[in-house]
C-alpha atoms as a PDB file:
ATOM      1  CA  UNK A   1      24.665 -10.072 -60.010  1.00  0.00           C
ATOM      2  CA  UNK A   2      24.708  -6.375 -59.912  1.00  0.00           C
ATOM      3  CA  UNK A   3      28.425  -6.090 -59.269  1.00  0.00           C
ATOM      4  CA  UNK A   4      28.848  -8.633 -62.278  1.00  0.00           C
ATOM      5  CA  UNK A   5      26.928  -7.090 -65.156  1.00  0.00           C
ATOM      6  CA  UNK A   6      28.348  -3.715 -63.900  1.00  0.00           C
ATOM      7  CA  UNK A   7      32.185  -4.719 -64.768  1.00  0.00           C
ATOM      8  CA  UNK A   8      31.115  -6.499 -67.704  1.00  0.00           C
ATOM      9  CA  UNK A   9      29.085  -2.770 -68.920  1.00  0.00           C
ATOM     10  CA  UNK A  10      31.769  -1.085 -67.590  1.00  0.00           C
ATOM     11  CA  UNK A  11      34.617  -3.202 -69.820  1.00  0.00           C
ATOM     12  CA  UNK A  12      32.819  -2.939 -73.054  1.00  0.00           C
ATOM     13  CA  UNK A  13      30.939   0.913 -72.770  1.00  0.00           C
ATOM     14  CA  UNK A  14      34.520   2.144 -72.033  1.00  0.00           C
ATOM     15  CA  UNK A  15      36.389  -0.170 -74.076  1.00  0.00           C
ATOM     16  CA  UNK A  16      38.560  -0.373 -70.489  1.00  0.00           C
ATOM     17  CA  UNK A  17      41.231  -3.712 -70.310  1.00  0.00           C
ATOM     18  CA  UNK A  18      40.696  -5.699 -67.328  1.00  0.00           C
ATOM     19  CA  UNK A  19      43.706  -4.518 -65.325  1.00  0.00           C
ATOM     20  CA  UNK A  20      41.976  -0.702 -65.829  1.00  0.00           C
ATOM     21  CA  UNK A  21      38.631  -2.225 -64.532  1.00  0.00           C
ATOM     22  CA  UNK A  22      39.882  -3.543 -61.142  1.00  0.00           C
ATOM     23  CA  UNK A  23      41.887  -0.811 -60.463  1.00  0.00           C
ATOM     24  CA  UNK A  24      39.483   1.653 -60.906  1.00  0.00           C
ATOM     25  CA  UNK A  25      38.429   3.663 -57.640  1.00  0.00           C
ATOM     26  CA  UNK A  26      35.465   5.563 -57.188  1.00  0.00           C
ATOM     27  CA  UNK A  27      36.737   8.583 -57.819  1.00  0.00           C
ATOM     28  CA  UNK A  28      37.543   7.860 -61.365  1.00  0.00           C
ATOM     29  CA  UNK A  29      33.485   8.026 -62.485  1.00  0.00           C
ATOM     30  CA  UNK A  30      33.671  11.182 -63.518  1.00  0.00           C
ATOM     31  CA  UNK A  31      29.876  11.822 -63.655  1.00  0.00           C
ATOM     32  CA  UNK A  32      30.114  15.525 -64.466  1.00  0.00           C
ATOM     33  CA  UNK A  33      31.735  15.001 -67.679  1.00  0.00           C
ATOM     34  CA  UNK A  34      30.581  11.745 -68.702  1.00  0.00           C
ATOM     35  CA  UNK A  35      34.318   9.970 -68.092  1.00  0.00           C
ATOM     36  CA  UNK A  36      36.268   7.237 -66.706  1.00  0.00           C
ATOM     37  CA  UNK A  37      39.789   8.155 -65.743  1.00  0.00           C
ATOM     38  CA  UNK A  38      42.005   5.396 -65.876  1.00  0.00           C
ATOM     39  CA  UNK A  39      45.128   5.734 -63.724  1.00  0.00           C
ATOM     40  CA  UNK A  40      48.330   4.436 -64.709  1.00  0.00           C
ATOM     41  CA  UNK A  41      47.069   2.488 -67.975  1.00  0.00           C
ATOM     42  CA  UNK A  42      49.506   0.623 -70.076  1.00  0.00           C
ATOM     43  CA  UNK A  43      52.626   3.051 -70.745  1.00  0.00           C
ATOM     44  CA  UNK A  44      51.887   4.435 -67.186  1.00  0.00           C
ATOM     45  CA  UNK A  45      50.066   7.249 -68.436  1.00  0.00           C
ATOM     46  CA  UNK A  46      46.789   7.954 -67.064  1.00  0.00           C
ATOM     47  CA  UNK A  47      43.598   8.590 -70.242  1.00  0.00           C
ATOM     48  CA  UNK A  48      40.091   9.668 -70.102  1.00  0.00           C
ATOM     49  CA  UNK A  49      37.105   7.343 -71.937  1.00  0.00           C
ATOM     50  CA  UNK A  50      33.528   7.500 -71.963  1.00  0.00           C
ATOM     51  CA  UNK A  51      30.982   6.660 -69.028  1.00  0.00           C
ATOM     52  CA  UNK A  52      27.996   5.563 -70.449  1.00  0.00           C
ATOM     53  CA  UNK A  53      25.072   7.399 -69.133  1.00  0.00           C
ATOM     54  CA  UNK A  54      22.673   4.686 -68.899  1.00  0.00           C
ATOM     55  CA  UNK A  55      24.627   2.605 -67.114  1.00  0.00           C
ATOM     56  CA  UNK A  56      25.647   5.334 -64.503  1.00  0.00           C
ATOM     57  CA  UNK A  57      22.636   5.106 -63.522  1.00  0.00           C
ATOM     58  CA  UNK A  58      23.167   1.087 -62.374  1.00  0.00           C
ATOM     59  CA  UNK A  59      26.233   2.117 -61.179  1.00  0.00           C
ATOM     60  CA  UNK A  60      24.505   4.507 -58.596  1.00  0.00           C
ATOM     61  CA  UNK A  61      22.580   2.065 -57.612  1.00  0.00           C
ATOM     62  CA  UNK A  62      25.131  -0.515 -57.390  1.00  0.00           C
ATOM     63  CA  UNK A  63      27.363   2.297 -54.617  1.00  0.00           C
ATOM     64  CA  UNK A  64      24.094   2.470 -52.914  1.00  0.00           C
ATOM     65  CA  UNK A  65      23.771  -1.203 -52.217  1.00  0.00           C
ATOM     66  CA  UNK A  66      27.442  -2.643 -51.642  1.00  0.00           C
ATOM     67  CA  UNK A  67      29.428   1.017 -50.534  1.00  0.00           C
ATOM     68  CA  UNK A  68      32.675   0.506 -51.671  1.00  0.00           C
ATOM     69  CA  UNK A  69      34.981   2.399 -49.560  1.00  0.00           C
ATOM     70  CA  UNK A  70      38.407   2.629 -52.169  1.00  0.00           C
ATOM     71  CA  UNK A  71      37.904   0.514 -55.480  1.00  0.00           C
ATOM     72  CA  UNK A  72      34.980   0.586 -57.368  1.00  0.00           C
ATOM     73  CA  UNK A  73      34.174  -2.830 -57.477  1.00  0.00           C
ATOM     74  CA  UNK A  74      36.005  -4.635 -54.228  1.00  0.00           C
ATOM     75  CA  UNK A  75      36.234  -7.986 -53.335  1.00  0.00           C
ATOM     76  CA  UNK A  76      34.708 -10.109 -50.615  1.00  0.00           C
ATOM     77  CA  UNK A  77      37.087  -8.825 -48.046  1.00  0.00           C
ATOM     78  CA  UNK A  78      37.124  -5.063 -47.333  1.00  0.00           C
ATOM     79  CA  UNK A  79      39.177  -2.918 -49.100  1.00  0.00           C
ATOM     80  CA  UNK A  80      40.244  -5.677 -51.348  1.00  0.00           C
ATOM     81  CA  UNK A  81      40.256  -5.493 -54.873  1.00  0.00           C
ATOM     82  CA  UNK A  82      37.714  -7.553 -57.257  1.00  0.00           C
ATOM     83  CA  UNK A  83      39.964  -9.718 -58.807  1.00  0.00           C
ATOM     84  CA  UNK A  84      40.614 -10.624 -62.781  1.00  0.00           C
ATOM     85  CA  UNK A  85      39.681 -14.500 -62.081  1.00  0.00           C
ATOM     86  CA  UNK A  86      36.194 -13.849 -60.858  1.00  0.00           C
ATOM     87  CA  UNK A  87      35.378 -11.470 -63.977  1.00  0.00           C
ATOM     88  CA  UNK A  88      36.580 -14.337 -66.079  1.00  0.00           C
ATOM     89  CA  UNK A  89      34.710 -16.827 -64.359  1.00  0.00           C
ATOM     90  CA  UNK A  90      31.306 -14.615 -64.401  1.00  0.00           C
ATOM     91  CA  UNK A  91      31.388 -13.985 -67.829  1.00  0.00           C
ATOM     92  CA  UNK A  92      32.584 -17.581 -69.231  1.00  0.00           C
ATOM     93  CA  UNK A  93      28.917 -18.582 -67.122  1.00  0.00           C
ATOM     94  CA  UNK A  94      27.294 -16.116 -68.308  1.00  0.00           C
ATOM     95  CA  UNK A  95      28.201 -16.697 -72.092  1.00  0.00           C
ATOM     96  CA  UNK A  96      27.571 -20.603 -71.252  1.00  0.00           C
ATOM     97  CA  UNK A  97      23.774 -19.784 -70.233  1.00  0.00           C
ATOM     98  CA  UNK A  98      23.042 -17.919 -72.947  1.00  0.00           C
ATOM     99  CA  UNK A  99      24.373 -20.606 -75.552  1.00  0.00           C
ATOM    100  CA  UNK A 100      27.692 -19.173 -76.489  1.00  0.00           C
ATOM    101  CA  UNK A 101      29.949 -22.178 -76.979  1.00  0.00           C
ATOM    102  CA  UNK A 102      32.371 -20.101 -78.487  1.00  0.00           C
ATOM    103  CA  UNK A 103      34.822 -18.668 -75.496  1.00  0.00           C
ATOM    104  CA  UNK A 104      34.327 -15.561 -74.302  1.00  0.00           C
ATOM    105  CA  UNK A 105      36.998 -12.889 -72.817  1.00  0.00           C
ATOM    106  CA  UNK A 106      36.686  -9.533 -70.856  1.00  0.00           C
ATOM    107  CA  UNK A 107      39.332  -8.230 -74.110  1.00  0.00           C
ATOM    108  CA  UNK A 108      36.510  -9.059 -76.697  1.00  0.00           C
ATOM    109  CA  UNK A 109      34.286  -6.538 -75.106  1.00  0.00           C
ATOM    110  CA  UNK A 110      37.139  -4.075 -75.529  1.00  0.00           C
ATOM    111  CA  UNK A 111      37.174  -5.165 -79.303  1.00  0.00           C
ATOM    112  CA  UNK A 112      33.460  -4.779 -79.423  1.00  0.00           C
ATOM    113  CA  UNK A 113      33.558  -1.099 -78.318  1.00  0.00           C
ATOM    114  CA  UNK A 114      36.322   0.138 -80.695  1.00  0.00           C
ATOM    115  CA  UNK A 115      34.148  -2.471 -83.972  1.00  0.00           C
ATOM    116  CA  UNK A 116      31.081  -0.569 -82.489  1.00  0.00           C
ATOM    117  CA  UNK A 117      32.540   2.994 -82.695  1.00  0.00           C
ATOM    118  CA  UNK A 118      33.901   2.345 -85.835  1.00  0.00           C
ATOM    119  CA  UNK A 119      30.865   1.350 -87.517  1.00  0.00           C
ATOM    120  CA  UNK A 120      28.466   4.571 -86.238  1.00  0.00           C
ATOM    121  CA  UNK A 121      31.462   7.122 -87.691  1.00  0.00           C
ATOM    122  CA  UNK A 122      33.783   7.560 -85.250  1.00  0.00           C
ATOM    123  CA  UNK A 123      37.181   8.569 -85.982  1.00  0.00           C
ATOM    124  CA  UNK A 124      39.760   5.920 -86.052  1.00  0.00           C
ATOM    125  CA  UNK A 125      41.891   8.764 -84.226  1.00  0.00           C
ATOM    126  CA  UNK A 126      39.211   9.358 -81.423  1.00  0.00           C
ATOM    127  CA  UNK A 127      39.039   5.330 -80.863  1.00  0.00           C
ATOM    128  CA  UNK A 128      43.053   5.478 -80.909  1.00  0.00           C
ATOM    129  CA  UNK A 129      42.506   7.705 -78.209  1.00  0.00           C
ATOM    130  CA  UNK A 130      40.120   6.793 -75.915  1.00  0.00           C
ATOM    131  CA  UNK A 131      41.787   2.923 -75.827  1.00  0.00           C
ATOM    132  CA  UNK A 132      44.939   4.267 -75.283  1.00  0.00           C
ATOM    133  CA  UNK A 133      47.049   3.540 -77.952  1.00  0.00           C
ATOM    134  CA  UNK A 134      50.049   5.309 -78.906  1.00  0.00           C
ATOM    135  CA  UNK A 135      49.692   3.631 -82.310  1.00  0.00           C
ATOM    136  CA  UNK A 136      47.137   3.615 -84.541  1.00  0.00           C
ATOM    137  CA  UNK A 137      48.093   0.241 -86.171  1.00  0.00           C
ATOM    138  CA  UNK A 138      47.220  -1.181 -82.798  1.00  0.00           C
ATOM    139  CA  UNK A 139      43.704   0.457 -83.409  1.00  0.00           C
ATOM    140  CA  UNK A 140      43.563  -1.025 -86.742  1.00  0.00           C
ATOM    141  CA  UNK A 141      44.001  -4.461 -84.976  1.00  0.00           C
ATOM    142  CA  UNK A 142      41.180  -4.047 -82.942  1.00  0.00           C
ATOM    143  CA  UNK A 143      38.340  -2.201 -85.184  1.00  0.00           C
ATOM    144  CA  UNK A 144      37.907  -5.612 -88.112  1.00  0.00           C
ATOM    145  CA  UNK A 145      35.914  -4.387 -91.421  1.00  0.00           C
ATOM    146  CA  UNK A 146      32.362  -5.412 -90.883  1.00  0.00           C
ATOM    147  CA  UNK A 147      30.251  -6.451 -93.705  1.00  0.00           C
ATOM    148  CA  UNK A 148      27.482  -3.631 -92.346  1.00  0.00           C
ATOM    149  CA  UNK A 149      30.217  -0.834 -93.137  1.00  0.00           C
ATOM    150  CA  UNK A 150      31.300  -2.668 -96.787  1.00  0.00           C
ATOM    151  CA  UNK A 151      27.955  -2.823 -97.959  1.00  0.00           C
ATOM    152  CA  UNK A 152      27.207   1.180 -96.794  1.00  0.00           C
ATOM    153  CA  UNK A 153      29.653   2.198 -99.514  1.00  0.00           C
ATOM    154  CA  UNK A 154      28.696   3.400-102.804  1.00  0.00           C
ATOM    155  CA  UNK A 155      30.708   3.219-105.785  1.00  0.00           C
ATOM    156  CA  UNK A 156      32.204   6.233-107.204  1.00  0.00           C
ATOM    157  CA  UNK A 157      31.068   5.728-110.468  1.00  0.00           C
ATOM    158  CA  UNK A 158      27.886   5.380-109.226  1.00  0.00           C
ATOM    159  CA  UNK A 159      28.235   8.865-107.482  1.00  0.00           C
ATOM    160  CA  UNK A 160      29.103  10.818-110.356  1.00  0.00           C
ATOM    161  CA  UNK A 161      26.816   9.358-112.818  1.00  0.00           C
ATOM    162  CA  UNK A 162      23.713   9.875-110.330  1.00  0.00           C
END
């Protein structure tokens, strides 16, 4: 279960695609400066996003317990990679037991991340960035309006009358 909820925390707090999660080794937890390195991401060109600090912490304990010895999360046979297939299967369980009926992909937690970032401030630019697009209309796809944001705005009217 460890393994499990780490990919899925690891998907959505770095807004990674699932390709980027399985190939991720161990040395891409870049603990110093808070970063994931992803190697060869889409347009084989390798990008830096965020490493969450609370779950670093699971993920120490999660090298403790299963020592990986090239990917970060491996497979049942050594030195294998974790494949796509079981994340999928994990996490359409998982979203079955907690009542979801609604179907559930590893790619909507890399929607959530770039909705999430939007809505606390961040830069549609900085999002761009860290999900590795080279356009920002692909950004635009992924960050939808949220009624919280809509309803934070204040008319202009209203602004220079007060």
């Amino acid at each position: 279960m460890l393994i499990e909820l780490g990919l899925l925390a690891l998907i959505y707090s770095s807004g990674l695609r699932i390709s980027e999660l399985i190939n991720l080794m161990i040395e891409d937890i870049i603990t110093e400066r808070g970063q994931v390195r992803i190697r060869n991401a889409k347009g084989n060109k390798d990008r830096y996003s965020l490493l969450s600090q609370a779950l670093l912490q699971d993920l120490r304990q999660y090298y403790k317990k299963y020592r990986p010895q090239k990917w970060l999360f491996e497979g049942p046979k050594p030195q294998s990679q974790y494949s796509s297939s079981s994340v999928n299967r994990f996490l359409k369980a998982a979203s079955l037991k907690a009542g979801i009926k609604r179907r559930v992909t590893p790619h909507m937690l890399r929607h959530s991340f770039a909705t999430h970032l939007l809505e606390q401030g961040t830069d549609l630019r900085h999002i761009q960035t860290l999900l590795g697009h080279s356009s920002s209309k692909t950004t635009e796809i992924y960050t939808h309006v949220s009624n919280k944001q809509l309803n934070k705005i204040t008319n202009p009217l209203d602004e220079l009358l007060t």
